[in-house]
Protein backbone atom coordinates (compact mmCIF):
# COMPACT_ATOMS: atom_id res chain seq x y z
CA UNK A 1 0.33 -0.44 66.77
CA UNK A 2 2.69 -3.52 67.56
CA UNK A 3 0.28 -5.85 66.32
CA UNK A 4 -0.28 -3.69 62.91
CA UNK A 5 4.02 -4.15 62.70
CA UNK A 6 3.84 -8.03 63.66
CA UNK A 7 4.95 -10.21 60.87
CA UNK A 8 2.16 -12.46 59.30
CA UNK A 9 2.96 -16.06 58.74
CA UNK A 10 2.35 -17.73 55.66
CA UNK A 11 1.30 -21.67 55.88
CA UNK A 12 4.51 -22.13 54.37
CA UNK A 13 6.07 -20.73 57.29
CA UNK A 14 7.89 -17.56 55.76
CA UNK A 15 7.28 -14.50 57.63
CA UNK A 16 5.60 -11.75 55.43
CA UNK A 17 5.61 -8.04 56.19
CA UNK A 18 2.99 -5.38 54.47
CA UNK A 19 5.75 -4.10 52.59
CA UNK A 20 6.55 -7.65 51.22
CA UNK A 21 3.05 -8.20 50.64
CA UNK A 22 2.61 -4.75 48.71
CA UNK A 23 5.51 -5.67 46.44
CA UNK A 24 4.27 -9.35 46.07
CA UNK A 25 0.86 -8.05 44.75
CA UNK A 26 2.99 -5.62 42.58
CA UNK A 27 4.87 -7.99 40.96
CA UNK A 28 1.40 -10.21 40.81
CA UNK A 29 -0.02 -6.98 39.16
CA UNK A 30 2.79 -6.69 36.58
CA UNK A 31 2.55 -10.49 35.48
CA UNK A 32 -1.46 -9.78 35.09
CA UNK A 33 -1.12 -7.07 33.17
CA UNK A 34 2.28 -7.64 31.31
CA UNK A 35 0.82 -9.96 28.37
CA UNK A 36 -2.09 -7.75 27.45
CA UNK A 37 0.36 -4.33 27.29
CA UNK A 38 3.13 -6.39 25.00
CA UNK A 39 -0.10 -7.85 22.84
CA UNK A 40 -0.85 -4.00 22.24
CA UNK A 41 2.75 -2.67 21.90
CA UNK A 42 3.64 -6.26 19.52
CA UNK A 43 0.97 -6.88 17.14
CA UNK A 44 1.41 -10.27 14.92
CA UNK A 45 3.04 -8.27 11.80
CA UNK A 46 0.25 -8.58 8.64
CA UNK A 47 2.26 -8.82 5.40
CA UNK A 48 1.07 -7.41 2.46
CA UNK A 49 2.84 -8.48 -1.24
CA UNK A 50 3.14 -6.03 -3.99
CA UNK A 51 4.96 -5.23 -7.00
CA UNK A 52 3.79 -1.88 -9.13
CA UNK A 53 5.53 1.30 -7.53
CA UNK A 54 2.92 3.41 -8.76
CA UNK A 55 -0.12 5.73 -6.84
CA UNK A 56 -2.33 2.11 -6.92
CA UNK A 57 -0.67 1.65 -3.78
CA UNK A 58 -1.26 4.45 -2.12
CA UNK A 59 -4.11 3.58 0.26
CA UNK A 60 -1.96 1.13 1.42
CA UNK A 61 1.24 3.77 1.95
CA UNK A 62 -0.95 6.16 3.38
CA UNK A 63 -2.87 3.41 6.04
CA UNK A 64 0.80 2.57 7.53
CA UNK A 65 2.33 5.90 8.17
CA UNK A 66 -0.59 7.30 9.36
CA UNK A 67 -1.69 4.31 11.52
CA UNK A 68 -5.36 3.42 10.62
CA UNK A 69 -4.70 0.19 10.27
CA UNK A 70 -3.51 0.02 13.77
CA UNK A 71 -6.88 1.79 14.80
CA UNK A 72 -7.92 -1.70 14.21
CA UNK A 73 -5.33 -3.55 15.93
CA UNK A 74 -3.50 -4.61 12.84
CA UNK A 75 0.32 -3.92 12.19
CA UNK A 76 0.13 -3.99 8.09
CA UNK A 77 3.93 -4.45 6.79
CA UNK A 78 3.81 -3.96 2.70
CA UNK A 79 6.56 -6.62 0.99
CA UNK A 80 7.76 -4.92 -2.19
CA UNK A 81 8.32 -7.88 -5.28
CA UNK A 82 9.68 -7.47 -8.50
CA UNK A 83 6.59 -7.49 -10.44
CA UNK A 84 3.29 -8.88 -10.38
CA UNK A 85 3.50 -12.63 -10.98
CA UNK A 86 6.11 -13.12 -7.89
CA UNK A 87 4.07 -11.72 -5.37
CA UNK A 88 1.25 -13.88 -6.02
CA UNK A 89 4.06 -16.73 -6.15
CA UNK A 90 4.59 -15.18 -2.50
CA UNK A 91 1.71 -15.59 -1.91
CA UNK A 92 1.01 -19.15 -2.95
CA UNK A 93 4.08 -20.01 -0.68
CA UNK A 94 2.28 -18.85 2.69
CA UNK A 95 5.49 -16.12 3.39
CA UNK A 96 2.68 -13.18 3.45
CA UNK A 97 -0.67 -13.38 4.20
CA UNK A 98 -2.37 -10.94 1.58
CA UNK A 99 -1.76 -10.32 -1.99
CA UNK A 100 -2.16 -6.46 -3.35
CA UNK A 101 -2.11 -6.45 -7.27
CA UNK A 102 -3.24 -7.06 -10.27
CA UNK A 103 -6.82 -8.57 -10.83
CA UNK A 104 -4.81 -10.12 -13.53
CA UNK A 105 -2.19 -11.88 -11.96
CA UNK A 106 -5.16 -13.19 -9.50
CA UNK A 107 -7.06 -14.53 -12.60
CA UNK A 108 -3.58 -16.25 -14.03
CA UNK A 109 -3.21 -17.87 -10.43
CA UNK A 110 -7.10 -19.16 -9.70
CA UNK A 111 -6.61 -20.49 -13.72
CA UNK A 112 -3.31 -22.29 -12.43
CA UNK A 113 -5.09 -23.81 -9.36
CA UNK A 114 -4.66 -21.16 -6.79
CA UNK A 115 -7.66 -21.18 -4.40
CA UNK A 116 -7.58 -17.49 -3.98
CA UNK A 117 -10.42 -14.56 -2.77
CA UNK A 118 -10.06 -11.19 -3.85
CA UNK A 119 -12.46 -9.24 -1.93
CA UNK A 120 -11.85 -5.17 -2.45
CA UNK A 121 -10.31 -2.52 -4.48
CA UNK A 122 -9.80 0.91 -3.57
CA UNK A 123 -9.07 1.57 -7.58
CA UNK A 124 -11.70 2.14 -10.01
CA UNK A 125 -9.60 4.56 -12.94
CA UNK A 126 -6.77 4.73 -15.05
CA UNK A 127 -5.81 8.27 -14.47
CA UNK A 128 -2.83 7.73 -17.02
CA UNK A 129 -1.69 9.16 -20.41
CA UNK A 130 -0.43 7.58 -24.04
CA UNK A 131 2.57 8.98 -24.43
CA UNK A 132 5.43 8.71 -27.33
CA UNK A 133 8.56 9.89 -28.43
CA UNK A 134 8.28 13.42 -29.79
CA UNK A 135 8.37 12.11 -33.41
CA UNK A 136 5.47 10.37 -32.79
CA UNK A 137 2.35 12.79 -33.82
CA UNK A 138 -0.29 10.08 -33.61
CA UNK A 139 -2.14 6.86 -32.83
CA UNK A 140 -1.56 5.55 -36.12
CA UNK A 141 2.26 6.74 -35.92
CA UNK A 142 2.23 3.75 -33.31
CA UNK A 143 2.56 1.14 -35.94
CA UNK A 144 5.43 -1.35 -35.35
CA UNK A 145 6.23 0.56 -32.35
CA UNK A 146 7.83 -0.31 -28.70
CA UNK A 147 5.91 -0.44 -25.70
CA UNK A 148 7.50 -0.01 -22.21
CA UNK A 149 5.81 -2.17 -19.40
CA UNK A 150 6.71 -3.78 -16.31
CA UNK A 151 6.04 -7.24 -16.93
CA UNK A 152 3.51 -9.13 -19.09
CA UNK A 153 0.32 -9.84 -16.94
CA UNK A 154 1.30 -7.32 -14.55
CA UNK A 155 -1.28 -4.42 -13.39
CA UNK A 156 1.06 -2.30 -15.73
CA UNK A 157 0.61 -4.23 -18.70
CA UNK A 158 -3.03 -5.04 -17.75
CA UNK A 159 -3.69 -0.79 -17.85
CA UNK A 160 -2.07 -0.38 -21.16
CA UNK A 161 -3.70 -3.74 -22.83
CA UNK A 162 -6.74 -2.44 -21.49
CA UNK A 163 -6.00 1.41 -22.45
CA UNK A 164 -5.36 0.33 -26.32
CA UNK A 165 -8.39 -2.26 -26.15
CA UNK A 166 -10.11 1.10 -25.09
CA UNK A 167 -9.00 3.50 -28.11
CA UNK A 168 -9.42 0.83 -30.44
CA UNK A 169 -6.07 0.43 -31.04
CA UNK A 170 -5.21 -3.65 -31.77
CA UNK A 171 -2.01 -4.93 -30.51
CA UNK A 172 -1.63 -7.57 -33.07
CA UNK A 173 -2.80 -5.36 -36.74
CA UNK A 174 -0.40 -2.47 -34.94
CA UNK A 175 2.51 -4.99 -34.77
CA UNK A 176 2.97 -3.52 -30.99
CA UNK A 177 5.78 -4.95 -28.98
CA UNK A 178 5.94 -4.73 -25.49
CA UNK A 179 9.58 -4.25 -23.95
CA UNK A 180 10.02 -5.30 -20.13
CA UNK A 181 11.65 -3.01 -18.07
CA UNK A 182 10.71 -2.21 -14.42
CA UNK A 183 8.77 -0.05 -12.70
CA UNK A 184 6.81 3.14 -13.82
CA UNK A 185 10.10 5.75 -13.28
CA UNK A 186 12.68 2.87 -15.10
CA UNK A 187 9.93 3.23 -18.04
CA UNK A 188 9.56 6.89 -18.21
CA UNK A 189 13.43 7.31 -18.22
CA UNK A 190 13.28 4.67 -21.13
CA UNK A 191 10.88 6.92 -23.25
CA UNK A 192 13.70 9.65 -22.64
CA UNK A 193 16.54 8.17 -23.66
CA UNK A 194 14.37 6.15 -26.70
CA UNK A 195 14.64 2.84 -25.42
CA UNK A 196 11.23 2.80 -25.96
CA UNK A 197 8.62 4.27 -28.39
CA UNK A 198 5.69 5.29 -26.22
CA UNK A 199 4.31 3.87 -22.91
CA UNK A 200 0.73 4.29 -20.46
CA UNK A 201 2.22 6.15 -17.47
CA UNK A 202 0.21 8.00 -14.94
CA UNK A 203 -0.07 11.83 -15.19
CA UNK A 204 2.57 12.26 -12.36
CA UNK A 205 5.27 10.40 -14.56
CA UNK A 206 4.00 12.17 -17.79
CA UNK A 207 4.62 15.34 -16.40
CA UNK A 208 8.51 14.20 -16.43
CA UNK A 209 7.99 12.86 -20.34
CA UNK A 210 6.37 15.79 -21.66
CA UNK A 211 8.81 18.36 -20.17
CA UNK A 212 11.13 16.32 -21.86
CA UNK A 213 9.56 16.33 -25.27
CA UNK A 214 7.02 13.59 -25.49
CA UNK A 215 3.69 13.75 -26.87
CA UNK A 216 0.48 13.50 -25.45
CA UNK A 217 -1.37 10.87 -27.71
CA UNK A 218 -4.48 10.22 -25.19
CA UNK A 219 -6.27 10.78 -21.50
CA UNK A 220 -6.89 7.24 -20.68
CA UNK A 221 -8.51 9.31 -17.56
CA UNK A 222 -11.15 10.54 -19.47
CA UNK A 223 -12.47 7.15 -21.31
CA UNK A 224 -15.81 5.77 -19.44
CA UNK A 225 -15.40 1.99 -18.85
CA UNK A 226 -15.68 0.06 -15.80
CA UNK A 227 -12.16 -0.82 -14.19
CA UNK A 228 -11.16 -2.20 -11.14
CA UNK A 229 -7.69 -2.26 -10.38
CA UNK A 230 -5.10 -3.19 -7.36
CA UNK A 231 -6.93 -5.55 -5.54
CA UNK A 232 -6.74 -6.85 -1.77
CA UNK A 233 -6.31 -10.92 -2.01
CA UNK A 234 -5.62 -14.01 -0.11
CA UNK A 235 -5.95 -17.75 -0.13
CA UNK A 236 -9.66 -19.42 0.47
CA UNK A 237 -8.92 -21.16 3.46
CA UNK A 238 -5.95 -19.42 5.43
CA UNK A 239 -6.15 -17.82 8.64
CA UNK A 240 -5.97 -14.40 6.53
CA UNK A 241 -10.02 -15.53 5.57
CA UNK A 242 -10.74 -14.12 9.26
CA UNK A 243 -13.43 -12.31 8.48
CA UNK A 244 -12.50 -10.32 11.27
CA UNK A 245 -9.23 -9.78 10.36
CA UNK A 246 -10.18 -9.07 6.64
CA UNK A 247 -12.98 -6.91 8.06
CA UNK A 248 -10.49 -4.86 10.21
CA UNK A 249 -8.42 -4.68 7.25
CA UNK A 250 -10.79 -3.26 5.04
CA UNK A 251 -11.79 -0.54 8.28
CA UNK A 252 -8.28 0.55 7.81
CA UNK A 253 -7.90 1.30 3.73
CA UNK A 254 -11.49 3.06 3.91
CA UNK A 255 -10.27 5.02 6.28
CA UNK A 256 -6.96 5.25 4.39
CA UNK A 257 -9.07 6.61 1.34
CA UNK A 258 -11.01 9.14 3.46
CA UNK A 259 -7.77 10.93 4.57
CA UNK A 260 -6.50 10.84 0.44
CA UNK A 261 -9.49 13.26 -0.04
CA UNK A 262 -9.16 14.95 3.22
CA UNK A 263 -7.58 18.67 1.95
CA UNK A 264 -6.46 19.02 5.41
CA UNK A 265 -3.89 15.74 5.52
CA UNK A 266 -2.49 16.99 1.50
CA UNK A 267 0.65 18.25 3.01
CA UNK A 268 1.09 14.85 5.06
CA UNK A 269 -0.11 12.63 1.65
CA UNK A 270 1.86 14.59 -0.25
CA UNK A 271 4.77 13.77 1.70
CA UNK A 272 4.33 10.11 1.66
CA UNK A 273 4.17 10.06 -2.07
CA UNK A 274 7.39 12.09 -2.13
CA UNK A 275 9.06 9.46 0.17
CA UNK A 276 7.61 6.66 -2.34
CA UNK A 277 9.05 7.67 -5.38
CA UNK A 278 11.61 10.28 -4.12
CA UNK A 279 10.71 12.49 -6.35
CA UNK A 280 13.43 15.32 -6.99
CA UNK A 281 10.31 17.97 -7.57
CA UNK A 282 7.93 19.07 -5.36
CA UNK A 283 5.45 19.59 -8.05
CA UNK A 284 6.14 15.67 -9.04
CA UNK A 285 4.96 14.77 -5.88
CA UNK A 286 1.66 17.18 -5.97
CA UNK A 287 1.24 15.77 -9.91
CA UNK A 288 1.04 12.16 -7.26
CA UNK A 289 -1.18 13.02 -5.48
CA UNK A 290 -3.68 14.54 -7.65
CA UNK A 291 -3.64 10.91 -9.66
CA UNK A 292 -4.14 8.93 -6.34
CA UNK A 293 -6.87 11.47 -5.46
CA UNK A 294 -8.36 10.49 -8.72
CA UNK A 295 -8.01 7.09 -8.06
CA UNK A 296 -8.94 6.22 -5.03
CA UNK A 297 -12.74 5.62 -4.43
CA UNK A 298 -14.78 4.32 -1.46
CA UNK A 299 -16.74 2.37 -4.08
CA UNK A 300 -14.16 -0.99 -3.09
CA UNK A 301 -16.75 -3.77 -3.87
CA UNK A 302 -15.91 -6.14 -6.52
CA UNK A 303 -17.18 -5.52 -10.12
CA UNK A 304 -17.68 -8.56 -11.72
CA UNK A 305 -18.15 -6.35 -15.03
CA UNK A 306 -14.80 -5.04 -14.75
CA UNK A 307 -13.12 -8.19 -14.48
CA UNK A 308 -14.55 -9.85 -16.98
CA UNK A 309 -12.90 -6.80 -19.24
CA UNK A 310 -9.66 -7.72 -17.18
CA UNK A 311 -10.45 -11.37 -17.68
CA UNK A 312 -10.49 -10.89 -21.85
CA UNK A 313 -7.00 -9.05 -21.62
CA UNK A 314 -5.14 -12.18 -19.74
CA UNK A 315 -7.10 -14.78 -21.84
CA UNK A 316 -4.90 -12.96 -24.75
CA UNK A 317 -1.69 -14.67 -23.56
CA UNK A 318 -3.56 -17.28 -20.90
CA UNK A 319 -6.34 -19.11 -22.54
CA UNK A 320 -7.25 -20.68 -19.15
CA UNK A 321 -8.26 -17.54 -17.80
CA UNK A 322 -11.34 -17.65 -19.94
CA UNK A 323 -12.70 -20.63 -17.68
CA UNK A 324 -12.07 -19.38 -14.30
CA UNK A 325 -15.42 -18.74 -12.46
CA UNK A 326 -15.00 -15.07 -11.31
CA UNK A 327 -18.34 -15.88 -8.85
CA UNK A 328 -15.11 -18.40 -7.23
CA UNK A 329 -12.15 -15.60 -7.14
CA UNK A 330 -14.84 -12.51 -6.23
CA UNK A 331 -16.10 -12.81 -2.49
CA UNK A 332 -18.18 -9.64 -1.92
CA UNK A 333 -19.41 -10.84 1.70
CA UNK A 334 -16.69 -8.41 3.76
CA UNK A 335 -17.71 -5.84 1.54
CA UNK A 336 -21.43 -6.20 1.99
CA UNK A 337 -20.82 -6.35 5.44
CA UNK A 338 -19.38 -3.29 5.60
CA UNK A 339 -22.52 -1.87 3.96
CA UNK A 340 -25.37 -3.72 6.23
CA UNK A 341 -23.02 -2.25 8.98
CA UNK A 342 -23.09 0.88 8.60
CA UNK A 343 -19.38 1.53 8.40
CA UNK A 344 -19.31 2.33 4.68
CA UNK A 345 -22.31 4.56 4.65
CA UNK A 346 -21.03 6.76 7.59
CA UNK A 347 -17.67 7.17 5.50
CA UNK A 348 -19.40 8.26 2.54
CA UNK A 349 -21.15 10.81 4.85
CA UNK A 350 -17.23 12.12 5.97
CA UNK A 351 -16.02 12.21 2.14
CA UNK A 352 -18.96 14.94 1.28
């Protein structure tokens, strides 16, 4: 018993009793453990740019608050920009690491010299209406008439260049005029007050216009063309081209889209959207959600036919789109990779 009680010596000379040496390996323990508990607490932030305040984004809303990109081990931070053509310029300047937007904007940049991938979109309709001032009874009442967008190029503009392209409805033999804004409420409150003549606004913001008097010129929902909106993108060579990262990334805005058509999380989506927009009516918020559950698709692989629609819209105002290679800007590996994986195909199998 005396010897179990006898101090040990260390070669340094400094006696050591059990109880030093438990707390010694303790603290030992700690410093072990410490950096691989702080790297799972502290992820590197991954900042996402993007500029329409609209249901486009809500994969993205809906992966953050309810943490499936963090099933992956990313912590994804959105960055909220003015409008379409500054986030990519955010981009460009390396102060986030992935661009959400417009396939347009991503065209303008790749024709301005940005070496840029866009690799997936969880969008694939235009679940908007046409709508005008009440004293506008029809298409060809639009004549000489006052669009309200966000910004020229934007994924705004791009759905209501594309919308008119779509009902045959020329900008330039109509004399339209596009007016620039803000975002989809600041436009919808513009119809009201006749700031503008008529706008492309998604059925949750028409719901607001037509109580209010506006007319219902067209379902841009119901036209069959292939679209591909709000797209995921990011410079060629940056360390956002992990394919594991981009991968994980991906993992998290499937699963994202899975819980958008889950009937069981509508109270919790529902809630987000409300949050988003602050809408002042809970039906506004259900109107939301039933766009984004439109919207949002599993099918996130990019459609070279659909941006070569997107592609003639921008070439409108930027010739140079015309020229970009979309087989340069379109990189449908992580997507493919999904597939051979199995990932995609199992969360098809969840969505049934």
């Amino acid at each position: 018993m005396k010897n179990s009680l006898r101090p040990h010596r260390h070669r340094a000379g400094t006696p050591v009793t059990y109880g030093m040496r438990a707390f010694l390996l303790s603290i030992i323990f700690t410093m072990v453990a410490l950096p691989s508990v702080a790297s799972a607490q502290t992820l590197p932030p991954i900042l996402v740019a993007y500029a329409g305040q609209n249901e486009t984004v809500g994969p993205m809303w809906v992966g953050i608050e309810k943490g499936t990109f963090k099933r992956y081990g990313l912590d994804v931070r959105l960055v909220q920009l003015r409008n379409g053509s500054l986030s990519m310029a955010t981009l460009s300047s390396g102060q986030v690491q992935y661009n959400y937007g417009s396939p347009g904007n991503a065209l303008s940049a790749a024709a301005g010299g940005m070496k840029i991938h866009c690799v997936a979109s969880p969008v694939q309709r235009i679940p908007r209406e046409l709508v005008a001032r009440k004293e506008i009874q029809t298409i060809e009442d639009l004549r000489g008439k006052t669009f309200g967008v966000q910004s020229i190029g934007g994924g705004f503009w791009l759905q209501t260049m594309i919308a008119l392209d779509q009902l045959g409805i020329d900008p330039e033999k109509y004399d339209l005029k596009m007016r620039i804004l803000g975002d989809t409420a600041t436009v919808t409150q513009a119809l009201g007050s006749g700031g503008v003549d008529a706008t492309v606004i998604p059925y949750s913001f028409s719901e607001a216009a037509k109580r209010a008097g506006a007319n219902v010129l067209a379902d841009i929902g119901k036209l069959n063309f292939p679209y591909q909106g709000t797209t995921l993108c990011f410079f060629r060579e940056s360390a956002a081209s992990s394919p594991d990262q981009v991968s994980r990334l991906l993992k998290g805005m499937v699963d994202a889209v899975l819980l958008i058509h889950d009937p069981a999380a509508k109270p919790e989506i529902v809630e987000i959207l409300r949050k988003a927009f602050r809408f002042p009516r809970p039906e506004d918020a259900e109107a939301s959600y039933r766009v984004l559950n439109i919207m949002a698709t599993l099918d996130i692989m990019p459609d070279p036919a659909a941006w070569k629609i997107v592609q003639k819209v921008i070439a409108k105002i930027n010739p140079k789109v015309a020229q970009v290679e979309l087989n340069q800007v379109l990189n449908r590996a992580p997507v493919r990779s999904l597939e051979e994986s199995g990932f995609l195909a199992e969360a098809r199998k969840r969505l049934r």
